[in-house]
PDB file of N, CA and C in Angstrom:
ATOM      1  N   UNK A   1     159.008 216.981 152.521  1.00  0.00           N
ATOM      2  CA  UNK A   1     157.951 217.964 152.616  1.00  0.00           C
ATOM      3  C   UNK A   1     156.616 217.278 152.424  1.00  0.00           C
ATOM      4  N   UNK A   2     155.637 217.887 153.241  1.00  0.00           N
ATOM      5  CA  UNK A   2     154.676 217.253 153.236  1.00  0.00           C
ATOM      6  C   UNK A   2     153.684 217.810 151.722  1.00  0.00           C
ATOM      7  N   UNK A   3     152.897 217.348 151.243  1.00  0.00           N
ATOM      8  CA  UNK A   3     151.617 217.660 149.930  1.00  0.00           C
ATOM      9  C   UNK A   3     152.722 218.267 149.082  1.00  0.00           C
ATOM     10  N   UNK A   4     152.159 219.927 148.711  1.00  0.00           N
ATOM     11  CA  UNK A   4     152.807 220.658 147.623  1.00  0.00           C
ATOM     12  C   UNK A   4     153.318 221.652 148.161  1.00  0.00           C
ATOM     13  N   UNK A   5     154.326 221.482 148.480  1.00  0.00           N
ATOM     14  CA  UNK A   5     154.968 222.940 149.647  1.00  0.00           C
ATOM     15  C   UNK A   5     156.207 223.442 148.358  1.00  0.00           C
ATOM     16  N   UNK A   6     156.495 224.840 148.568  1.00  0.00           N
ATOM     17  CA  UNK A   6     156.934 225.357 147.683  1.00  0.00           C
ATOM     18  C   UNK A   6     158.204 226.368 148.190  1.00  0.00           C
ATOM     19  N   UNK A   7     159.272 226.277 147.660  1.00  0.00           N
ATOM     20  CA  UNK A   7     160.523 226.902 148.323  1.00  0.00           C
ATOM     21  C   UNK A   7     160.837 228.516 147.850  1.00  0.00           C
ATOM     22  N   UNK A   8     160.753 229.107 148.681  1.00  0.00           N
ATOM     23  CA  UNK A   8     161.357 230.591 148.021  1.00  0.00           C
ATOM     24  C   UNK A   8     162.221 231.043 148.514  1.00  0.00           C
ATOM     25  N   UNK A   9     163.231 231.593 147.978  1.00  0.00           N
ATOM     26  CA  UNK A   9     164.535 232.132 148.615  1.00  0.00           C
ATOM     27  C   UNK A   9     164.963 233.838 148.352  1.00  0.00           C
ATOM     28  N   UNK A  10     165.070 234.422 149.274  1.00  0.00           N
ATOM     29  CA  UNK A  10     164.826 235.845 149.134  1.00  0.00           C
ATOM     30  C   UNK A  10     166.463 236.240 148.425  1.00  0.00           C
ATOM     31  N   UNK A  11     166.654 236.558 147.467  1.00  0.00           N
ATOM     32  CA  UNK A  11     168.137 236.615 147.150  1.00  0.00           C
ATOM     33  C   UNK A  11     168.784 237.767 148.305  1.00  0.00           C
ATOM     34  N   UNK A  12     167.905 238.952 148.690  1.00  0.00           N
ATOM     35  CA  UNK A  12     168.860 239.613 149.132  1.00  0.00           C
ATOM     36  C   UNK A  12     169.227 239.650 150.625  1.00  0.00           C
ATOM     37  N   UNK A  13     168.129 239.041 151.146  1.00  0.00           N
ATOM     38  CA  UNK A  13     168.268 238.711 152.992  1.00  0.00           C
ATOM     39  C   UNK A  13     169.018 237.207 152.784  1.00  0.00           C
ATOM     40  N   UNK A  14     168.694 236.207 151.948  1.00  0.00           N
ATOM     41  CA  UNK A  14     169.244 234.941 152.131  1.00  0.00           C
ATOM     42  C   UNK A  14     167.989 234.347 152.939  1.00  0.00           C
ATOM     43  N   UNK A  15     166.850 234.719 152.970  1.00  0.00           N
ATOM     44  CA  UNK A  15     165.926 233.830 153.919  1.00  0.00           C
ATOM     45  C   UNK A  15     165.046 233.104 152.828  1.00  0.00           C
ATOM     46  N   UNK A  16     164.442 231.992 153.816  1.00  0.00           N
ATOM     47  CA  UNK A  16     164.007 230.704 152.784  1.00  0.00           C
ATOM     48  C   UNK A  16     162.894 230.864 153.299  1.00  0.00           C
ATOM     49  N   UNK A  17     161.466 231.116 152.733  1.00  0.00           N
ATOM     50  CA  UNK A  17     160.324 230.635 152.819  1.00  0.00           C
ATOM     51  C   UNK A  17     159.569 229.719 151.935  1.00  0.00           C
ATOM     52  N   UNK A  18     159.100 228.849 152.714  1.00  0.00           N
ATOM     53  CA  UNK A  18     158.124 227.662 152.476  1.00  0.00           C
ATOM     54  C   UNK A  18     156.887 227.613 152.875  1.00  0.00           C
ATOM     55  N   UNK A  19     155.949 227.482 151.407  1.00  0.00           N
ATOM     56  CA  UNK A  19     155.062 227.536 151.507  1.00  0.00           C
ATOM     57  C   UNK A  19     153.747 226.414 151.943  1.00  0.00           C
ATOM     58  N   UNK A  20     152.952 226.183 153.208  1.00  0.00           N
ATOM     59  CA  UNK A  20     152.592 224.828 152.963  1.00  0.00           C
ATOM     60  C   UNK A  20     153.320 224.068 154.094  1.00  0.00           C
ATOM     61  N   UNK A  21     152.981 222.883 153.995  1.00  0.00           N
ATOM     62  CA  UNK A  21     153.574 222.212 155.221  1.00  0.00           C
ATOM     63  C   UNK A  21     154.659 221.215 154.984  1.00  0.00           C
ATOM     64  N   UNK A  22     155.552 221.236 156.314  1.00  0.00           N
ATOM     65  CA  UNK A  22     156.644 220.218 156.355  1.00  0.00           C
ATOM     66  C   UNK A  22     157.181 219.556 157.292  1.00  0.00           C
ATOM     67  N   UNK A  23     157.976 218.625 157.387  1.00  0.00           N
ATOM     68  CA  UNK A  23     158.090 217.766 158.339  1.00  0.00           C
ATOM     69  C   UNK A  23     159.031 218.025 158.264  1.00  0.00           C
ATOM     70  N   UNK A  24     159.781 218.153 160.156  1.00  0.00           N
ATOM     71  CA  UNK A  24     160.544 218.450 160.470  1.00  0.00           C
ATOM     72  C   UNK A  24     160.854 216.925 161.202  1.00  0.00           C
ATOM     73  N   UNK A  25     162.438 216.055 160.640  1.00  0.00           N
ATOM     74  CA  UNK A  25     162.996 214.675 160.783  1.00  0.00           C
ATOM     75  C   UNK A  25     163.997 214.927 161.286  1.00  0.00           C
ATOM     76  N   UNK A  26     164.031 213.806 162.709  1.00  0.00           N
ATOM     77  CA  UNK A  26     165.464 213.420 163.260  1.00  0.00           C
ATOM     78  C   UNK A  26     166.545 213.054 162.672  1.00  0.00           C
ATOM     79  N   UNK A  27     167.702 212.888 162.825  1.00  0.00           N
ATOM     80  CA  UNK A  27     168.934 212.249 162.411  1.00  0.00           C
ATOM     81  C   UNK A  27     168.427 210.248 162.222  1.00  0.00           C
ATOM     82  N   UNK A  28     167.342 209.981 162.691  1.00  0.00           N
ATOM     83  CA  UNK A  28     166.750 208.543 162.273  1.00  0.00           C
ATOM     84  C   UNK A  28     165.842 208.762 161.442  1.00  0.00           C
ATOM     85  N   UNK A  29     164.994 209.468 160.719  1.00  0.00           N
ATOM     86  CA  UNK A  29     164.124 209.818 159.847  1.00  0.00           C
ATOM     87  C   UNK A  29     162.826 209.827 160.979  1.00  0.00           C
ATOM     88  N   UNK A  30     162.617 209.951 162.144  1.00  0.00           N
ATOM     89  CA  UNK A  30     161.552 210.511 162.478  1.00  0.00           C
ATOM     90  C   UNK A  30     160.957 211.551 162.738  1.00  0.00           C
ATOM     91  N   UNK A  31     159.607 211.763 162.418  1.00  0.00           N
ATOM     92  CA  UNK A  31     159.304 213.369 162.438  1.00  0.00           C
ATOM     93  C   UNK A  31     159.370 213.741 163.959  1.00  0.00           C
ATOM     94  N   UNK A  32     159.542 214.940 164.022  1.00  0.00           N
ATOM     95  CA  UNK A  32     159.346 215.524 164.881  1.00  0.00           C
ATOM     96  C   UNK A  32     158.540 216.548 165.168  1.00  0.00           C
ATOM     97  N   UNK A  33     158.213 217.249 164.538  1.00  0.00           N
ATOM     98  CA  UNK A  33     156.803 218.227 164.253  1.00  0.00           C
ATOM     99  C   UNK A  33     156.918 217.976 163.127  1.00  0.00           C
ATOM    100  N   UNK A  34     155.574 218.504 162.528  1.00  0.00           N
ATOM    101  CA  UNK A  34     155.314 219.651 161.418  1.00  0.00           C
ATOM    102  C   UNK A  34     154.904 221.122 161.394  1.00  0.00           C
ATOM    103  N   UNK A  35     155.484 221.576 160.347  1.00  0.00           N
ATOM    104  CA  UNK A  35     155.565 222.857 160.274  1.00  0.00           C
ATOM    105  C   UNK A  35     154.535 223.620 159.279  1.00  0.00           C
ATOM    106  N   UNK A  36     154.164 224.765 159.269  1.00  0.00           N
ATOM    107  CA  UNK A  36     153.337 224.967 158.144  1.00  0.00           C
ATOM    108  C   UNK A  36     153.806 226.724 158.129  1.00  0.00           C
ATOM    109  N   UNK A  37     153.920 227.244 156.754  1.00  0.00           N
ATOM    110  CA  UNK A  37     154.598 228.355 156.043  1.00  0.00           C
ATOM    111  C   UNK A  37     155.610 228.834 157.107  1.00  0.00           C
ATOM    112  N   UNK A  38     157.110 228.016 157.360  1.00  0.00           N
ATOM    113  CA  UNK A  38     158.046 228.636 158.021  1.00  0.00           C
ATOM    114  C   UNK A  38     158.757 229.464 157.277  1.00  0.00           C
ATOM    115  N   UNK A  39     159.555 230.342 158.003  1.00  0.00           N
ATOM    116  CA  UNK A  39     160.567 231.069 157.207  1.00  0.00           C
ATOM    117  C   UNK A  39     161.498 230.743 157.680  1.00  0.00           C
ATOM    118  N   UNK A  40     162.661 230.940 157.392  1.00  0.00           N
ATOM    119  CA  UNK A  40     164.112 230.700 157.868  1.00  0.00           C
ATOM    120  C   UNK A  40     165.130 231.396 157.918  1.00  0.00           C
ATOM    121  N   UNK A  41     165.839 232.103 158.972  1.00  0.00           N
ATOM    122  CA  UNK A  41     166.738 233.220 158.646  1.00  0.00           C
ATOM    123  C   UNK A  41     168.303 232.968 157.523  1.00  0.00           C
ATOM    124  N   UNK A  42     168.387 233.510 157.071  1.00  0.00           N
ATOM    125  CA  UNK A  42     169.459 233.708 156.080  1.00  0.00           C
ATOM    126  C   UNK A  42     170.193 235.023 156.214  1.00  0.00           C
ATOM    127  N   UNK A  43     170.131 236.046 157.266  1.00  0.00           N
ATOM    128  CA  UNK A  43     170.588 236.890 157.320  1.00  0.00           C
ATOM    129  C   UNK A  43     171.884 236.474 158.547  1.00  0.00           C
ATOM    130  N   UNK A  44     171.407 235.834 159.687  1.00  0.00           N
ATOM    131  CA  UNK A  44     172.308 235.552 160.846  1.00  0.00           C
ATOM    132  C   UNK A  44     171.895 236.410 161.949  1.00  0.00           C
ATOM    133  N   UNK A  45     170.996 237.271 162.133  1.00  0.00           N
ATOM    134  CA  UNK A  45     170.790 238.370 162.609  1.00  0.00           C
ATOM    135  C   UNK A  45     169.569 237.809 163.569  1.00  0.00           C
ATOM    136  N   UNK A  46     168.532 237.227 163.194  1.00  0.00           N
ATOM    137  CA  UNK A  46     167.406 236.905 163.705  1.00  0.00           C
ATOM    138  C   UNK A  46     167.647 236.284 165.176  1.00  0.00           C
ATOM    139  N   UNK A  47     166.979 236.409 166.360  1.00  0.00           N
ATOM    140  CA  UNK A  47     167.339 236.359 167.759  1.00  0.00           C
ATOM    141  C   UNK A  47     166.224 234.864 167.647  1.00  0.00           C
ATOM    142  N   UNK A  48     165.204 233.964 166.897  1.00  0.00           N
ATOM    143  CA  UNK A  48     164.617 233.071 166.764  1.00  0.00           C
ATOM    144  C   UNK A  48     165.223 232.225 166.025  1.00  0.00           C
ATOM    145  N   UNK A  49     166.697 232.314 165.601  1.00  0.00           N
ATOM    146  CA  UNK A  49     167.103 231.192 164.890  1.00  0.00           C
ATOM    147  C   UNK A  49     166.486 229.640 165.305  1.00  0.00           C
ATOM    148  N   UNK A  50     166.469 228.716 164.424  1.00  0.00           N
ATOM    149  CA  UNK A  50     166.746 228.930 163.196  1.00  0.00           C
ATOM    150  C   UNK A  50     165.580 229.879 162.235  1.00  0.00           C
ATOM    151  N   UNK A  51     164.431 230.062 162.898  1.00  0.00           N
ATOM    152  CA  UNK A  51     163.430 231.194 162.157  1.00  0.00           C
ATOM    153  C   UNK A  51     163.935 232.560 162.178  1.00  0.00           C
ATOM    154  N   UNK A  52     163.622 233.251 160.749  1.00  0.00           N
ATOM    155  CA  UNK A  52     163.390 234.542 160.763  1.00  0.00           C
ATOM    156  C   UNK A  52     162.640 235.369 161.675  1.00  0.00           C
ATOM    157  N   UNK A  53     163.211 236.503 162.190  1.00  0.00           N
ATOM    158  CA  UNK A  53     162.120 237.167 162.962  1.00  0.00           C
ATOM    159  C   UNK A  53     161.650 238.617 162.649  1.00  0.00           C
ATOM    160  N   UNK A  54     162.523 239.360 161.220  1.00  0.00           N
ATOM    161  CA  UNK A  54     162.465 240.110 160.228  1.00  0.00           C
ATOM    162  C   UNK A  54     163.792 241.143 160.608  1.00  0.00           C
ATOM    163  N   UNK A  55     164.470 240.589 161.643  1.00  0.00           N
ATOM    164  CA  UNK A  55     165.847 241.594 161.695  1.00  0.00           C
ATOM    165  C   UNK A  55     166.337 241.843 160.752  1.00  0.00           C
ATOM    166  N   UNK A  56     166.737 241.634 159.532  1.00  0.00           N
ATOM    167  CA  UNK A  56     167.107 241.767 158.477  1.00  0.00           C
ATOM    168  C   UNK A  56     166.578 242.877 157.826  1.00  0.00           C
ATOM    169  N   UNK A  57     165.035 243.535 158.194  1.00  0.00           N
ATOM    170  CA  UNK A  57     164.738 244.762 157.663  1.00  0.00           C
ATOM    171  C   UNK A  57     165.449 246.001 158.029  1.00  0.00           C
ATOM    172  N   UNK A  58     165.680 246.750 157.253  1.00  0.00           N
ATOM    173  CA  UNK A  58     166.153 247.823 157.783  1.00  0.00           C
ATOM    174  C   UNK A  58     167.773 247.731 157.510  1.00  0.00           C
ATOM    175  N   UNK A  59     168.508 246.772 157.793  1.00  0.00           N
ATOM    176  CA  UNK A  59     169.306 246.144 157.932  1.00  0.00           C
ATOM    177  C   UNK A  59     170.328 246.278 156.285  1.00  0.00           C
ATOM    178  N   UNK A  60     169.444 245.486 155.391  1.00  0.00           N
ATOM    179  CA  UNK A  60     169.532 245.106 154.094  1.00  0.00           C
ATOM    180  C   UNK A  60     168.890 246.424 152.943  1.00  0.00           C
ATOM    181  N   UNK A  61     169.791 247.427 152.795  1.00  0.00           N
ATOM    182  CA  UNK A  61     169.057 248.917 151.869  1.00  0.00           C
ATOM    183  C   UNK A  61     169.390 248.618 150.241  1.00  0.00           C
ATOM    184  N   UNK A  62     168.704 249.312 150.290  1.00  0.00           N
ATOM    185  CA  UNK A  62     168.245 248.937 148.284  1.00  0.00           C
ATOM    186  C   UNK A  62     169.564 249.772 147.606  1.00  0.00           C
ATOM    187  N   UNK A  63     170.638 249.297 147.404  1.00  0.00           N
ATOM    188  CA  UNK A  63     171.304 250.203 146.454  1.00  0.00           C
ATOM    189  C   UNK A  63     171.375 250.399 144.995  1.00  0.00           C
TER     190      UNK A  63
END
């Protein structure tokens, strides 16, 4: 991760947001982009895998 990027994990969707920027590395350690505040789906649902695209709302009810 690039500077001070910061990990959050939503317990109840399973999605990971990061705050801040990061480098996204090949299977040789080269970057390939960087990224800045991605989210990440953890639900399975999202049609932008590997990003969240908020399918999970609605989805996930408060019991």
């Amino acid at each position: 991760m690039s500077g001070n990027a910061k990990v959050f994990i939503n317990p109840k969707s399973g999605s990971i947001r990061i705050t801040g920027k990061i480098d996204v590395v090949d299977s040789d350690g080269n970057i390939t982009e960087t990224l800045e505040n991605p989210k990440f789906c953890g639900c399975g649902q999202s049609k932008e895998k590997p990003f969240c695209d908020g399918s999970h709302k609605g989805l996930l009810e408060e019991k």
